[in-house]
N, C-alpha and C. Protein backbone atom coordinates (compact mmCIF):
# COMPACT_ATOMS: atom_id res chain seq x y z
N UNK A 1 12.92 7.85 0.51
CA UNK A 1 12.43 6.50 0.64
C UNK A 1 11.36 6.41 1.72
N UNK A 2 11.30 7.24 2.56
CA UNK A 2 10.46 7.59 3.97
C UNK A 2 8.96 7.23 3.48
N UNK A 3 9.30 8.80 2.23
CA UNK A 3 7.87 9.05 2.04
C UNK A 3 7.05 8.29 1.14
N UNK A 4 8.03 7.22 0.26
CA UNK A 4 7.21 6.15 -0.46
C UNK A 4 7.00 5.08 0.32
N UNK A 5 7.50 4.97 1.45
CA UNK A 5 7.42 3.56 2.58
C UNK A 5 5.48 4.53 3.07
N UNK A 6 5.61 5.56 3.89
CA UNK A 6 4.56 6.31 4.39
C UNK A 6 3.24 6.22 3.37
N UNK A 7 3.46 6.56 1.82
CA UNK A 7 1.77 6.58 1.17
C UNK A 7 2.26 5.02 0.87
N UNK A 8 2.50 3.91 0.62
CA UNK A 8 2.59 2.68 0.52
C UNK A 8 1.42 2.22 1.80
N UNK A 9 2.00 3.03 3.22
CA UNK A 9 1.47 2.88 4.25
C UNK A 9 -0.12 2.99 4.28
N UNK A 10 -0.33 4.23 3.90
CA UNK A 10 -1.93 4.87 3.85
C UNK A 10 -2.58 4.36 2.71
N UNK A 11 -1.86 3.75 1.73
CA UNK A 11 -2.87 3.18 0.71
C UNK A 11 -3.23 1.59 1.20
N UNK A 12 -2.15 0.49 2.34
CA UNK A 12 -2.11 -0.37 2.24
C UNK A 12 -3.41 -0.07 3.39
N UNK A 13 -3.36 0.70 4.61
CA UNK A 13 -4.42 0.71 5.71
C UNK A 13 -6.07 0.94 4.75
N UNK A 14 -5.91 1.89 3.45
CA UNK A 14 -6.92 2.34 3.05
C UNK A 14 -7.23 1.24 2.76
N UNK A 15 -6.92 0.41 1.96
CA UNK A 15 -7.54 -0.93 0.99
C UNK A 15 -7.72 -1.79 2.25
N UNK A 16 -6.94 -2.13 3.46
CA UNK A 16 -7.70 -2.75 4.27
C UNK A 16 -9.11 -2.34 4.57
N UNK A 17 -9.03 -1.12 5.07
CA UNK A 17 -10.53 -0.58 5.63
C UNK A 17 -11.99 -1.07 4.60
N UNK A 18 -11.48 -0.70 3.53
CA UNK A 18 -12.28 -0.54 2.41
C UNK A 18 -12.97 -2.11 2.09
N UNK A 19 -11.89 -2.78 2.18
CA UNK A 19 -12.09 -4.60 1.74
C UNK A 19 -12.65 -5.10 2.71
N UNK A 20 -12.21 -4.54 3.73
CA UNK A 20 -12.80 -5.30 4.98
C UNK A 20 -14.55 -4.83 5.59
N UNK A 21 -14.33 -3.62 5.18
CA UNK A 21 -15.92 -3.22 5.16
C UNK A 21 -16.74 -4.21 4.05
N UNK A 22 -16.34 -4.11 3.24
CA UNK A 22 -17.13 -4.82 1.89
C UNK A 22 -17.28 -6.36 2.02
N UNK A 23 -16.40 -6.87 2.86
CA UNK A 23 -16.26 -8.51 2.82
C UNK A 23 -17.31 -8.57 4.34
N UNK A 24 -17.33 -7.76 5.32
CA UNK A 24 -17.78 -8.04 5.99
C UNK A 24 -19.54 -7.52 6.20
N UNK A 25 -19.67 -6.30 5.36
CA UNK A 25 -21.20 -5.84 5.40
C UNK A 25 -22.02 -6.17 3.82
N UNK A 26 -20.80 -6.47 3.00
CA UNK A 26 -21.78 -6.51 1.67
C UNK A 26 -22.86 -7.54 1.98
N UNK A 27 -23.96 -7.52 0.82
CA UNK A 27 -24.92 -8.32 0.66
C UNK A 27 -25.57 -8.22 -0.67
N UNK A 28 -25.86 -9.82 -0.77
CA UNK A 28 -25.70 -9.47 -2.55
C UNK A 28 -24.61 -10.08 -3.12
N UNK A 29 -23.33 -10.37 -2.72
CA UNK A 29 -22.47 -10.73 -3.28
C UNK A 29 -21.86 -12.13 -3.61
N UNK A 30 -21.54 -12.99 -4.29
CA UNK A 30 -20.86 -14.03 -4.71
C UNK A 30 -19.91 -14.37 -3.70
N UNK A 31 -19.93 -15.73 -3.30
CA UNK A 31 -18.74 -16.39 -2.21
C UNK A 31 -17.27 -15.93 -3.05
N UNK A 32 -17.17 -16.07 -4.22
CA UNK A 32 -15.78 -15.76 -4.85
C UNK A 32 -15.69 -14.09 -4.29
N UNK A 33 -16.43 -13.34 -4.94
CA UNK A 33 -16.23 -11.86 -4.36
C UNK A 33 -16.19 -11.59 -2.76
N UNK A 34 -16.72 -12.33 -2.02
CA UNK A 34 -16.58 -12.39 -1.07
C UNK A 34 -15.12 -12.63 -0.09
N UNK A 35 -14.57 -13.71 -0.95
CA UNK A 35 -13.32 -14.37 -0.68
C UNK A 35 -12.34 -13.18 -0.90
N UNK A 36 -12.31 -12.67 -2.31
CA UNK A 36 -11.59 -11.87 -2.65
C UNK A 36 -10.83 -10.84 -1.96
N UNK A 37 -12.03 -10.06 -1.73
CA UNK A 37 -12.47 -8.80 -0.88
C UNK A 37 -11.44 -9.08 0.88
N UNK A 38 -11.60 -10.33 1.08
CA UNK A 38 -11.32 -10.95 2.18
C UNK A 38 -9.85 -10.85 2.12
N UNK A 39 -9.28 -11.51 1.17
CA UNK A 39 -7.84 -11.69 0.49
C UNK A 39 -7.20 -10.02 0.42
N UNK A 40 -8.21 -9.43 0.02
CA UNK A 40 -7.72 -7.82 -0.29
C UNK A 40 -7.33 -7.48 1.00
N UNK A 41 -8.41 -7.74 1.98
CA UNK A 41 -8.48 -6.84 3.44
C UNK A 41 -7.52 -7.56 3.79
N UNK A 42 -6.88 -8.51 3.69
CA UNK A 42 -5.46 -9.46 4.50
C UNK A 42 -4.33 -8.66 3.55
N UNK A 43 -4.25 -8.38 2.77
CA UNK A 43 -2.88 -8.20 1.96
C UNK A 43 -2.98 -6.44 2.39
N UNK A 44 -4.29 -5.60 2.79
CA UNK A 44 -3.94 -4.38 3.11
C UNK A 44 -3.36 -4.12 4.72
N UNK A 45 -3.55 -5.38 5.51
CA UNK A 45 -3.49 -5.12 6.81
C UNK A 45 -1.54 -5.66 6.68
N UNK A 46 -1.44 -6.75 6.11
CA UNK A 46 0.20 -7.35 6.26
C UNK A 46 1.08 -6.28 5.91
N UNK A 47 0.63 -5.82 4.50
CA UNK A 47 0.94 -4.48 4.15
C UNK A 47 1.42 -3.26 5.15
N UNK A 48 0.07 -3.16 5.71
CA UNK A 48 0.41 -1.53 6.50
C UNK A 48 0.90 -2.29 7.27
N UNK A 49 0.96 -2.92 8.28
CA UNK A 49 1.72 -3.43 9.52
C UNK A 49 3.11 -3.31 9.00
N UNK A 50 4.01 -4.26 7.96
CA UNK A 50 5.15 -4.15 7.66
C UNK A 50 5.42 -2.81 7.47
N UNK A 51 4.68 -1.44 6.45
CA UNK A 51 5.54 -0.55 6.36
C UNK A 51 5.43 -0.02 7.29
N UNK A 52 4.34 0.29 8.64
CA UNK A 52 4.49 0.45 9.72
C UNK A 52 5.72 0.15 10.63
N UNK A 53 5.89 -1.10 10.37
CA UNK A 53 7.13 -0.96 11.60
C UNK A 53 8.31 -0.59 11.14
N UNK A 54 8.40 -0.68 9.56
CA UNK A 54 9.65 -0.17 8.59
C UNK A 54 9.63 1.52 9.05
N UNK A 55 8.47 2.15 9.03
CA UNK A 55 8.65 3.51 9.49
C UNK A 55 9.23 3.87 10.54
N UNK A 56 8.29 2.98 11.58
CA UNK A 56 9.13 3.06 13.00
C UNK A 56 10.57 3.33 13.52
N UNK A 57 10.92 1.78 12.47
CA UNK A 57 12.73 1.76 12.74
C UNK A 57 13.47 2.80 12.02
N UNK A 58 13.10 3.51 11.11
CA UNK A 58 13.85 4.46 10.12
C UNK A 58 13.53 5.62 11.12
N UNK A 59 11.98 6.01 11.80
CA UNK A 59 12.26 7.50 12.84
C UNK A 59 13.36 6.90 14.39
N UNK A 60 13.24 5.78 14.26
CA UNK A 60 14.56 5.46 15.60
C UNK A 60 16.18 6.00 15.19
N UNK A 61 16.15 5.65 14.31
CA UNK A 61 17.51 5.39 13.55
C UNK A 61 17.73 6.63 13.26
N UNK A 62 16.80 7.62 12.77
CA UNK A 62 17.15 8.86 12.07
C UNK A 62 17.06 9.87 13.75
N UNK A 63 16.52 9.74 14.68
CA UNK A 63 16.88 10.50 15.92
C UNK A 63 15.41 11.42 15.90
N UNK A 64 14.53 11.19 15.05
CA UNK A 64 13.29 11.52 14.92
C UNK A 64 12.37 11.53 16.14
N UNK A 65 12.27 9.90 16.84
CA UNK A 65 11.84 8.99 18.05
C UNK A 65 12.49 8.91 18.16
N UNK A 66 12.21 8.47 19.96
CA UNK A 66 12.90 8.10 20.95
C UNK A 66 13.27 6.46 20.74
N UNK A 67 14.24 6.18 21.27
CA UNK A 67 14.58 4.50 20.68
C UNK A 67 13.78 3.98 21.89
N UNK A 68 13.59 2.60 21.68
CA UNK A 68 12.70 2.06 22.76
C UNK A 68 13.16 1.71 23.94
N UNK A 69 13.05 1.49 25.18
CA UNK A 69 13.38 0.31 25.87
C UNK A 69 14.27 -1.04 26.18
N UNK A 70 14.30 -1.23 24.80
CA UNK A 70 14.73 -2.62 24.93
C UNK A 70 15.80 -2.84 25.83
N UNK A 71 16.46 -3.77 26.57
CA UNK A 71 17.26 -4.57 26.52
C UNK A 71 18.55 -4.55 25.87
N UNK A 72 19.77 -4.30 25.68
CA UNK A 72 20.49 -5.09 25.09
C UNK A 72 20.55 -6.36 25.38
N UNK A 73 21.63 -6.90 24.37
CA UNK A 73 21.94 -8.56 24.35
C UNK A 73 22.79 -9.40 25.67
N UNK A 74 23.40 -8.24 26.13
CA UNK A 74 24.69 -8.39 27.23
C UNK A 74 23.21 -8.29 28.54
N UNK A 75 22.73 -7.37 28.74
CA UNK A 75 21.86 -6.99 29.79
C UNK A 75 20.79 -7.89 29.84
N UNK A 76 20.68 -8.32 28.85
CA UNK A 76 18.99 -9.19 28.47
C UNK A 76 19.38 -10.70 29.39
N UNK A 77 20.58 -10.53 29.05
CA UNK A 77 21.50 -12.54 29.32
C UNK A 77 21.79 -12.76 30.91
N UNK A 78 21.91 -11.17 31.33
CA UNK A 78 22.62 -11.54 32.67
C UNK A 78 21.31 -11.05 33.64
N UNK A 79 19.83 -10.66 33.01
CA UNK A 79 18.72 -10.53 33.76
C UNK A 79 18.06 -11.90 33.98
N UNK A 80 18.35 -12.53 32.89
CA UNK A 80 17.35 -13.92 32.69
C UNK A 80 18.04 -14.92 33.42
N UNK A 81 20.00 -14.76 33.36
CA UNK A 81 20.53 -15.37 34.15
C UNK A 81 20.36 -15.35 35.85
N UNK A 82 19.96 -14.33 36.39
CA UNK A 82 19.54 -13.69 38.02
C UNK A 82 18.08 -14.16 37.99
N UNK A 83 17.20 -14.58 37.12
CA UNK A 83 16.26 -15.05 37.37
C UNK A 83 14.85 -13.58 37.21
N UNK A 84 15.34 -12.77 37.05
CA UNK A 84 14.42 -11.20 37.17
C UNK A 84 13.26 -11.24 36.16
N UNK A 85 13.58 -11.77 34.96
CA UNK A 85 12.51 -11.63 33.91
C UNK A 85 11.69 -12.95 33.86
């Protein structure tokens, strides 16, 4: 499932790059194609971002990466309660 989340990934960054070049340097083109292109480069960026962080959490989880930082819920409550954060 990794590796269909991963090319999901590289095709969603590719079609950003690609749309977003075209919406932003074409010339010559129709406000509708324009729009489009625009629409494309938004649905490739929401795209890679989500399977991006879907990757992320699956190399945390699998011991791949290092887990982050965070906080727990118990630690998070009694920092904000002391006033620290």
């Amino acid at each position: 499932m990794n590796k269909l989340i991963a090319i999901i990934n590289v095709i969603a960054w590719s079609g950003f790059w690609a749309f977003g070049y075209l919406a932003v340097t074409a010339e010559g083109l129709t406000e509708s194609q324009l729009v489009i292109a625009a629409l494309l480069a938004f649905g490739g960026l929401v795209t890679g971002i989500a399977a991006y962080m879907r990757l992320v959490r699956a190399s945390e989880v699998s011991g791949y990466a290092r887990k982050s930082n965070q906080l727990d819920a118990a630690a998070r409550n009694r920092a904000q309660s002391e006033g620290g954060i």
